[in-house]
Protein backbone atom coordinates (compact mmCIF):
# COMPACT_ATOMS: atom_id res chain seq x y z
CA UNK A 1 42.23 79.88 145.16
CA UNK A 2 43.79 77.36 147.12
CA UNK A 3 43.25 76.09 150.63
CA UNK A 4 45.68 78.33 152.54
CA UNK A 5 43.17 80.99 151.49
CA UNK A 6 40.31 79.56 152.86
CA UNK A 7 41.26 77.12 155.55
CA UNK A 8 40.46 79.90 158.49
CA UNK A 9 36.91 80.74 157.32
CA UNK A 10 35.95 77.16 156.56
CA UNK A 11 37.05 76.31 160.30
CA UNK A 12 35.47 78.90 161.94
CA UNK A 13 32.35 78.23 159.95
CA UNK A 14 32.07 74.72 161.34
CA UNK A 15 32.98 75.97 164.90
CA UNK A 16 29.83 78.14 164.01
CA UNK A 17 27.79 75.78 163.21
CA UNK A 18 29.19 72.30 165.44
CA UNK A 19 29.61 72.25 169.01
CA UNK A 20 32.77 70.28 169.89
CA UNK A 21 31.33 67.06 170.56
CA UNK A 22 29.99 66.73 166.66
CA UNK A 23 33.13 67.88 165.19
CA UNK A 24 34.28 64.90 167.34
CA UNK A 25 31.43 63.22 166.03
CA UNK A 26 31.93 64.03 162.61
CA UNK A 27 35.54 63.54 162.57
CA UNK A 28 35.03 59.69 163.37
CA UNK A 29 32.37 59.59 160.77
CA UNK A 30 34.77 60.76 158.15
CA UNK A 31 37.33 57.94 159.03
CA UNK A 32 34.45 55.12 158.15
CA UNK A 33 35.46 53.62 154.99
CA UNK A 34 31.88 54.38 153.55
CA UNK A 35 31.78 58.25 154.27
CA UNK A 36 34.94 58.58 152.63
CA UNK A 37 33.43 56.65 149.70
CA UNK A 38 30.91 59.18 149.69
CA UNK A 39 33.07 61.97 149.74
CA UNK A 40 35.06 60.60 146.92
CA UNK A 41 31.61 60.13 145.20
CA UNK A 42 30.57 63.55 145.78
CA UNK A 43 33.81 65.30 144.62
CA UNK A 44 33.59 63.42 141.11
CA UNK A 45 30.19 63.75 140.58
CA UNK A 46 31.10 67.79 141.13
CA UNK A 47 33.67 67.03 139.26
CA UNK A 48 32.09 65.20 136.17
CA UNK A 49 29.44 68.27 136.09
CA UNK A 50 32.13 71.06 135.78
CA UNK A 51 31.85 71.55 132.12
CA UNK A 52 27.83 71.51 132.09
CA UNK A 53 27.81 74.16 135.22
CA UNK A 54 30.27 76.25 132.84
CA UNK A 55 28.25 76.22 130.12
CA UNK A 56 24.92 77.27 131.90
CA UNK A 57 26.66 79.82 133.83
CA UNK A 58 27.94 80.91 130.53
CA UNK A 59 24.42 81.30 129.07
CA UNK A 60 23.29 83.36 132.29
CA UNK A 61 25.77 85.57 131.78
CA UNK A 62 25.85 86.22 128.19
CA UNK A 63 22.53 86.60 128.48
CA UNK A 64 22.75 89.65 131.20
CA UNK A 65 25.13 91.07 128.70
CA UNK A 66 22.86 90.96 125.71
CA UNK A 67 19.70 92.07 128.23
CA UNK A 68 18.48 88.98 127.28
CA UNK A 69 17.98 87.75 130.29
CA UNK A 70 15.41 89.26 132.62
CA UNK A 71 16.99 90.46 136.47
CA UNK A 72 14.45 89.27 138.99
CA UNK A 73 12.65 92.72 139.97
CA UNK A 74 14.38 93.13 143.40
CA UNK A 75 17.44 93.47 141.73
CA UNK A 76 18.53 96.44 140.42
CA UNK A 77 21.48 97.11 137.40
């Protein structure tokens, strides 16, 4: 999915959660050169980890499918 599909909820769930001064706030923060550093960071260290996540959500899911996995007791198949 791409941003144009998302862009409206991710908005209104900072004006949810930011009053207008901290999405000021917040706005200059993400202009320092070092939060944008860490931003970058962030996004390839998600990025690096893709394949692993994969995997182990892989092995979750196979596992439901062989009932090899147990369901946590509050959840019902």
């Amino acid at each position: 999915a791409g941003w144009k599909y998302v862009e409206a909820n991710y908005i209104a769930q900072l004006e949810a959660n930011f009053s207008e001064t901290e999405l000021k706030e917040l706005l200059d923060l993400a202009k320092q050169p070092i939060m944008k550093k860490l931003l970058q960071s962030e996004i390839q260290a998600y990025t690096n980890t893709a394949e692993e996540r994969r995997e182990l959500l892989f092995k979750v899911w196979d596992g439901y499918n062989r009932g090899t996995f147990p369901l946590p007791p509050d959840v019902k198949p």
